[in-house]
N, C-alpha and C. Protein backbone atom coordinates (compact mmCIF):
# COMPACT_ATOMS: atom_id res chain seq x y z
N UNK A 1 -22.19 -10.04 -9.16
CA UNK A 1 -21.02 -9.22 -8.93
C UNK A 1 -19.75 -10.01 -9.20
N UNK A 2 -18.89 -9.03 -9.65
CA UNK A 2 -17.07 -10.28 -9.46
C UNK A 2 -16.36 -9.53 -8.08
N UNK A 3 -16.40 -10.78 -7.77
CA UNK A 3 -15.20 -10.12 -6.40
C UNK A 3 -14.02 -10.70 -6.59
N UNK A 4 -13.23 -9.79 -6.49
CA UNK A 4 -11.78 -10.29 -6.47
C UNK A 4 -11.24 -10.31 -4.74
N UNK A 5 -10.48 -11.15 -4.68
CA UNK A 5 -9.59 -11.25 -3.30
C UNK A 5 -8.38 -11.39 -3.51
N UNK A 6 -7.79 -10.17 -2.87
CA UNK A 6 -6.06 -10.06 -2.54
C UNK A 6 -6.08 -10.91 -1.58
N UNK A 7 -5.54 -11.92 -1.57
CA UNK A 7 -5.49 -13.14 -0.47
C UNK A 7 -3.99 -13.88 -0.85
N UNK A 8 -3.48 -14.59 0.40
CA UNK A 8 -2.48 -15.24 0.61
C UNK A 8 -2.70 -16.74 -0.32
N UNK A 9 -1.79 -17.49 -0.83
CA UNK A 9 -1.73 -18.28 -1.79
C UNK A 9 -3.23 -19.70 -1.43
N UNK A 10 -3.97 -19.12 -2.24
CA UNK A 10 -5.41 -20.62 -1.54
C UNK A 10 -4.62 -22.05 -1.38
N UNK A 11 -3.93 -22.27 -1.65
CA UNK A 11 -3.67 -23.82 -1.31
C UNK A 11 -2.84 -23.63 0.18
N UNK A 12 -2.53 -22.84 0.68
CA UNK A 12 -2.42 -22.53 2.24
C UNK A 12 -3.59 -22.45 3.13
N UNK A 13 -5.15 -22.09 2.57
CA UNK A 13 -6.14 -22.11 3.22
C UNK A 13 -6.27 -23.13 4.28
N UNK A 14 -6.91 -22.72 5.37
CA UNK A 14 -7.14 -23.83 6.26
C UNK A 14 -8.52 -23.53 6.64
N UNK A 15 -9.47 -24.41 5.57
CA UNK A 15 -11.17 -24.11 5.07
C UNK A 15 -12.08 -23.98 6.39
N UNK A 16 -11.06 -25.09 7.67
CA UNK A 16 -12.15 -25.21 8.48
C UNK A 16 -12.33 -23.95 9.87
N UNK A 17 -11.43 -22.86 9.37
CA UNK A 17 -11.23 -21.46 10.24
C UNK A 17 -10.62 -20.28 9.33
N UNK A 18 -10.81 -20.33 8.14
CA UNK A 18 -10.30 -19.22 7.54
C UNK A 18 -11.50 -18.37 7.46
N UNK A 19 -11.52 -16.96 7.58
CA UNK A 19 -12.87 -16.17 6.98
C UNK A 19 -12.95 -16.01 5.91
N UNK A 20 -11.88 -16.02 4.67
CA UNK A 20 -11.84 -15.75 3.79
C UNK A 20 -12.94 -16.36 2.86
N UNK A 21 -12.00 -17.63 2.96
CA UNK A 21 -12.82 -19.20 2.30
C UNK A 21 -14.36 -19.15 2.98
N UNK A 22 -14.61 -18.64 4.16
CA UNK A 22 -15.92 -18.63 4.17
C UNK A 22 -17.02 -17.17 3.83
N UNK A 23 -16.69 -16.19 3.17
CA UNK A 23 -16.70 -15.37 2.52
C UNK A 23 -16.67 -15.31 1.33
N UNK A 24 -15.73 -16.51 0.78
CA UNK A 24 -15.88 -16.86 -0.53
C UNK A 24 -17.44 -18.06 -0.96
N UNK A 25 -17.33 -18.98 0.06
CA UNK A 25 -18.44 -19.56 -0.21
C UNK A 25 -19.83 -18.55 -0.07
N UNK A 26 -19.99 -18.00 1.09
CA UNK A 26 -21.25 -17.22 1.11
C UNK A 26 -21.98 -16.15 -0.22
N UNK A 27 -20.19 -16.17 -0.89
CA UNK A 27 -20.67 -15.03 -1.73
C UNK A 27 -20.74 -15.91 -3.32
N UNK A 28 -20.14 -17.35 -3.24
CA UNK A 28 -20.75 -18.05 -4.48
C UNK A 28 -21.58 -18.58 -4.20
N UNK A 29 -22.19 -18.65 -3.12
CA UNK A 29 -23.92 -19.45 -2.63
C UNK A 29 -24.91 -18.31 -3.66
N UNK A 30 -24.33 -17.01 -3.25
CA UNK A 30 -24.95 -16.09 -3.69
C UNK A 30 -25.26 -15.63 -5.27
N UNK A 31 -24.53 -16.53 -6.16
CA UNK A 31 -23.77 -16.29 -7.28
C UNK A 31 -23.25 -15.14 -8.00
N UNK A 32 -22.05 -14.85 -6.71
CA UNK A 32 -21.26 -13.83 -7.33
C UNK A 32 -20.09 -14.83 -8.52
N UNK A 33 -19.03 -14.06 -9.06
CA UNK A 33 -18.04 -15.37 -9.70
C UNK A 33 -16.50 -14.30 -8.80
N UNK A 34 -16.18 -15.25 -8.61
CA UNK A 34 -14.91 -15.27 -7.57
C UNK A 34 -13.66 -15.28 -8.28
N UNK A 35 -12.92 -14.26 -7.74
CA UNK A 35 -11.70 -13.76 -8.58
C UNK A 35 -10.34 -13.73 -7.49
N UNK A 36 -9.11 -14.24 -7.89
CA UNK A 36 -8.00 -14.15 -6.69
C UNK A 36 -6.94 -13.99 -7.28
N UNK A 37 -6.04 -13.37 -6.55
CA UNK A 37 -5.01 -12.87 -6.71
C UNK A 37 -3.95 -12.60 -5.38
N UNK A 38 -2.37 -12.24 -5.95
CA UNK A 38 -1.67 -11.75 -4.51
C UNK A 38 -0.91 -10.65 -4.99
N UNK A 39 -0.45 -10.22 -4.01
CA UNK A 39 0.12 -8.73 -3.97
C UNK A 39 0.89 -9.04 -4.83
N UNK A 40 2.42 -10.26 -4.93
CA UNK A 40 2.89 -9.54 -5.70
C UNK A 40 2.72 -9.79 -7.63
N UNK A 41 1.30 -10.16 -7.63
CA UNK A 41 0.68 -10.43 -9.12
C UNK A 41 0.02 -8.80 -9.75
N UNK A 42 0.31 -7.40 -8.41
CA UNK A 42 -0.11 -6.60 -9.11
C UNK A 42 1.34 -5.64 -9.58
N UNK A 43 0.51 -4.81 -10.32
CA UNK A 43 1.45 -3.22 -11.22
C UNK A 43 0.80 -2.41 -11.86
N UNK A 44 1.21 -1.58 -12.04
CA UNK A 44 0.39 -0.73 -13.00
C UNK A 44 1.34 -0.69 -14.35
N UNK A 45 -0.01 -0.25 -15.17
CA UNK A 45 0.27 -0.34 -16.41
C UNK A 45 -0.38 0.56 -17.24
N UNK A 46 0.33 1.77 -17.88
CA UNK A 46 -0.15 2.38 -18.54
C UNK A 46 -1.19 3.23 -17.63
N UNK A 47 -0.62 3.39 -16.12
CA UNK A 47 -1.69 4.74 -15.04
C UNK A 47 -2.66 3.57 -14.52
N UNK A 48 -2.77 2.38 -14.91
CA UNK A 48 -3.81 1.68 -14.20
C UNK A 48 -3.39 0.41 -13.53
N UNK A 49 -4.10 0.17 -11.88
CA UNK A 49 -3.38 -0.74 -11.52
C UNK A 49 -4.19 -2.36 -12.13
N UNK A 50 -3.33 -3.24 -12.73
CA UNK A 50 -3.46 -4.67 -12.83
C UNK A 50 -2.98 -5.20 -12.18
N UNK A 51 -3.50 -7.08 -12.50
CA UNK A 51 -3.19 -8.01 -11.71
C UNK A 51 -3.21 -9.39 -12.48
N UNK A 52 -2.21 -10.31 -11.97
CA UNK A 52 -2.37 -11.79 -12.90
C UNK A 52 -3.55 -12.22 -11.98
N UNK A 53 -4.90 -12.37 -12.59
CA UNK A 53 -5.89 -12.33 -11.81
C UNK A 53 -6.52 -13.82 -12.08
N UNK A 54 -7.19 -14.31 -11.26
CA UNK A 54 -7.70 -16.03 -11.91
C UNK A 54 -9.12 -15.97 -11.25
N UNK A 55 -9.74 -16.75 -12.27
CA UNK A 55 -11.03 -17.11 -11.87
C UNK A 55 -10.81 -18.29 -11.13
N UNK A 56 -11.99 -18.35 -9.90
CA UNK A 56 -12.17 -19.59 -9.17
C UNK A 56 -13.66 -19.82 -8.88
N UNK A 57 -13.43 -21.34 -8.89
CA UNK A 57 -14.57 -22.00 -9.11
C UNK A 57 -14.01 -23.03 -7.46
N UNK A 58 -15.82 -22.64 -6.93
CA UNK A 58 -15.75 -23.49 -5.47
C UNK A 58 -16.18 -24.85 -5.59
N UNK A 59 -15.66 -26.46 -5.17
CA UNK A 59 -15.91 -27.41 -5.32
C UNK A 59 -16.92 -27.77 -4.27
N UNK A 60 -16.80 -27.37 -3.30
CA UNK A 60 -17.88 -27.90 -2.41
C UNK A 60 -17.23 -29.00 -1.21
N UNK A 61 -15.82 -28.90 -1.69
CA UNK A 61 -15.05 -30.26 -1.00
C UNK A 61 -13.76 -29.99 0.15
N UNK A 62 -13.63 -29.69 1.28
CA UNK A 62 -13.18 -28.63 1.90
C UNK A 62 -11.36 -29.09 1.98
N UNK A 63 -11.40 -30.08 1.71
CA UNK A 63 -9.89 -30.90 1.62
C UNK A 63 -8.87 -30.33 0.09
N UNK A 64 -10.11 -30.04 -0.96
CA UNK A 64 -9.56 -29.81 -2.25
C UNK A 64 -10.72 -29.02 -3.03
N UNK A 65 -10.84 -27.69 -2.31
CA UNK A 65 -12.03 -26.87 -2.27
C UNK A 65 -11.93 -25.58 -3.35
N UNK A 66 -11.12 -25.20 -4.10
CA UNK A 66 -11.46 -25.06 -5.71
C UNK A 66 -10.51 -25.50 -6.66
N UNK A 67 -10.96 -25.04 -7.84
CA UNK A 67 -10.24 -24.80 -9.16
C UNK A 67 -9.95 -23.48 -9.44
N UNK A 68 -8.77 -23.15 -10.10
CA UNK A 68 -8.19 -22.23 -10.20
C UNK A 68 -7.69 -21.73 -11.96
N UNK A 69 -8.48 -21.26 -12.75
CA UNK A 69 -8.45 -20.82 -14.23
C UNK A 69 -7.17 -19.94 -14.06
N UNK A 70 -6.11 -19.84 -15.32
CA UNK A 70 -4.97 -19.12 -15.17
C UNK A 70 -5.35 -18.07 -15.03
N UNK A 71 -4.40 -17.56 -15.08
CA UNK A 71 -4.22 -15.61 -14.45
C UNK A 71 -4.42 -15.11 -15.68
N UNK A 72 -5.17 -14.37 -15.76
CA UNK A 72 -5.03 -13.25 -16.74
C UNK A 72 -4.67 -11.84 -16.66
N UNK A 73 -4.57 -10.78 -17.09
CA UNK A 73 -4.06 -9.44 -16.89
C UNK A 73 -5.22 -8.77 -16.88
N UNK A 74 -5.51 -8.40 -15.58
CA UNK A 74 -6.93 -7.59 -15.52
C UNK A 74 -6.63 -5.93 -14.91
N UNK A 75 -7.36 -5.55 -14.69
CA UNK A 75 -7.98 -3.62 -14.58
C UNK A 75 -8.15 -4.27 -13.21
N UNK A 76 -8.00 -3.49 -11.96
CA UNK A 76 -8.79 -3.67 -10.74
C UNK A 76 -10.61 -3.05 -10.84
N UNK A 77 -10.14 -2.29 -12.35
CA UNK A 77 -12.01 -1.35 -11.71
C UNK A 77 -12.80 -2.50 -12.89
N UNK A 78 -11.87 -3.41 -13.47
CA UNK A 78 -12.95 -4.51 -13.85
C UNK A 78 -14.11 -5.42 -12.91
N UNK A 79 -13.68 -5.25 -11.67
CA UNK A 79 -14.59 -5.67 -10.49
C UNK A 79 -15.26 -5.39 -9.60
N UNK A 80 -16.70 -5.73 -9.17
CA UNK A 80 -17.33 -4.76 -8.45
C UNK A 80 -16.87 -5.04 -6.77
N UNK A 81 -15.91 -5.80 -6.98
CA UNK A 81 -15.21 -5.01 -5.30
C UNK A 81 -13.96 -5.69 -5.27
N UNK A 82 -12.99 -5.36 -4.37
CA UNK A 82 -12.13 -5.89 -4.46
C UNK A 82 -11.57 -6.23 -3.07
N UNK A 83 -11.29 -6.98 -2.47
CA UNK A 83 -11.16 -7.28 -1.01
C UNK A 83 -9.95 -7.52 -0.63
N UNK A 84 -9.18 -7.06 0.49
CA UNK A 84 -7.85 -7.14 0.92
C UNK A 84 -8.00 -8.71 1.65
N UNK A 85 -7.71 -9.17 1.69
CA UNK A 85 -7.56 -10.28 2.46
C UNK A 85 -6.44 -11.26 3.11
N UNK A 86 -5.13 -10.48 3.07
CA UNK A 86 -4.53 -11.24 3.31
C UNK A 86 -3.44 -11.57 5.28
N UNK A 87 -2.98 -12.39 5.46
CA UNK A 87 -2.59 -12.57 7.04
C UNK A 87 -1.50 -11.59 7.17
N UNK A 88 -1.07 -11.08 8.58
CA UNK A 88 0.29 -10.79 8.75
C UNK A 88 1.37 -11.21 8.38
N UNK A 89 2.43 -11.09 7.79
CA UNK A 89 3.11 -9.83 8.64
C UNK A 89 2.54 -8.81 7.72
N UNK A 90 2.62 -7.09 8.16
CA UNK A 90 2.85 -6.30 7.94
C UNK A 90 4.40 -5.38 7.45
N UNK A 91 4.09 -6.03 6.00
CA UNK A 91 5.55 -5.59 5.76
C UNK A 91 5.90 -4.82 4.18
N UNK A 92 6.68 -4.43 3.61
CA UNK A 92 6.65 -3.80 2.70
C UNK A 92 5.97 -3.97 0.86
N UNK A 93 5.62 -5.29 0.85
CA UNK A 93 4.84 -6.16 0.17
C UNK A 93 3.28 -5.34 0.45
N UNK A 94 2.84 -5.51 1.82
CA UNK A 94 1.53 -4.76 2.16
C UNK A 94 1.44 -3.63 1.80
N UNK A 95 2.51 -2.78 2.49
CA UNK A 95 2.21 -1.52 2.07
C UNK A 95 2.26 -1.34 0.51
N UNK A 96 3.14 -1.49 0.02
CA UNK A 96 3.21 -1.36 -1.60
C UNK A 96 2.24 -1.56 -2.28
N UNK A 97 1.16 -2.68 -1.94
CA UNK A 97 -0.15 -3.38 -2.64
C UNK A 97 -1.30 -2.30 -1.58
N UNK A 98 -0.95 -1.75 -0.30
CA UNK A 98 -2.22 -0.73 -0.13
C UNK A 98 -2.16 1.05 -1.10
N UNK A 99 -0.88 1.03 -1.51
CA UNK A 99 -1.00 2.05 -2.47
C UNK A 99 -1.22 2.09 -3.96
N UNK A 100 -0.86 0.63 -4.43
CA UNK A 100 -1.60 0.34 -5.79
C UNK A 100 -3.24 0.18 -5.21
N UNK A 101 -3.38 -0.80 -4.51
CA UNK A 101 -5.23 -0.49 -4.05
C UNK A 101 -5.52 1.08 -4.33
N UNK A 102 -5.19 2.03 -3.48
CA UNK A 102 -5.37 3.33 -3.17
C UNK A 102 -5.38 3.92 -4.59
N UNK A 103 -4.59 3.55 -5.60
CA UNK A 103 -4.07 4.22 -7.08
C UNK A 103 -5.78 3.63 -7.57
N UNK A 104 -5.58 2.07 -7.86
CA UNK A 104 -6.96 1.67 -8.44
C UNK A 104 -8.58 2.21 -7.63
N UNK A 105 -8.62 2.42 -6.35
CA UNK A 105 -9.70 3.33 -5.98
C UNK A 105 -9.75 4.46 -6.93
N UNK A 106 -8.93 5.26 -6.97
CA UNK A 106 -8.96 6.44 -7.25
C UNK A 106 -9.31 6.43 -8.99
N UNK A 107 -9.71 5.35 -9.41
CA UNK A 107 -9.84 5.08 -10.83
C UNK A 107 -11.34 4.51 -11.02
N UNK A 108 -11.99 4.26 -9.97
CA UNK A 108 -13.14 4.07 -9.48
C UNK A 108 -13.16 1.91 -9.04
N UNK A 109 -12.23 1.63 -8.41
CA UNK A 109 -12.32 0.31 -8.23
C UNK A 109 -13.42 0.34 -6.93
């Protein structure tokens, strides 16, 4: 599977209590390939929502725990899921990125 994660910037992670990062490992144990992004890397384009989207690759090393391939311009329904993930606050950034989510559901993400 590719999972993408709407998540807060990874080099803020804090590996040894985040769920994310451990969600991400469980699911490259699994060999899914791991995809990230942040709210404000999405838009739509042309009726569909995108994102400067990057592949990541897990090191195994919890101090300096991936690599990060540039962003490219992706489709959200290029992935077989796509996961909100990011901390409080709740603020207009969120909402804005739960109605592009809501746009790309409706496109079959």
């Amino acid at each position: 599977m590719k999972i993408a994660f709407l998540a807060d910037p990874l080099s803020t992670f804090k590996t040894y209590k985040d769920t994310t990062y451990a969600m991400m490992v469980e699911a490259a144990r699994r060999g899914h390939e791991l995809y990230a992004f942040r709210h404000r890397d999405m838009a739509i384009e042309a009726g569909r929502v995108v994102a400067g989207i990057s592949r990541i690759t897990l090191t195994g090393d919890p101090d300096d725990w991936y690599r990060a391939e540039p962003p490219e311009a992706r489709a959200l329904t290029e992935f077989d899921a796509v996961l909100e993930r990011t901390d409080p606050p709740f603020d207009m950034e969120y909402i804005y990125a739960t109605y592009l989510l809501e746009v790309a559901q409706s496109h079959g993400a």
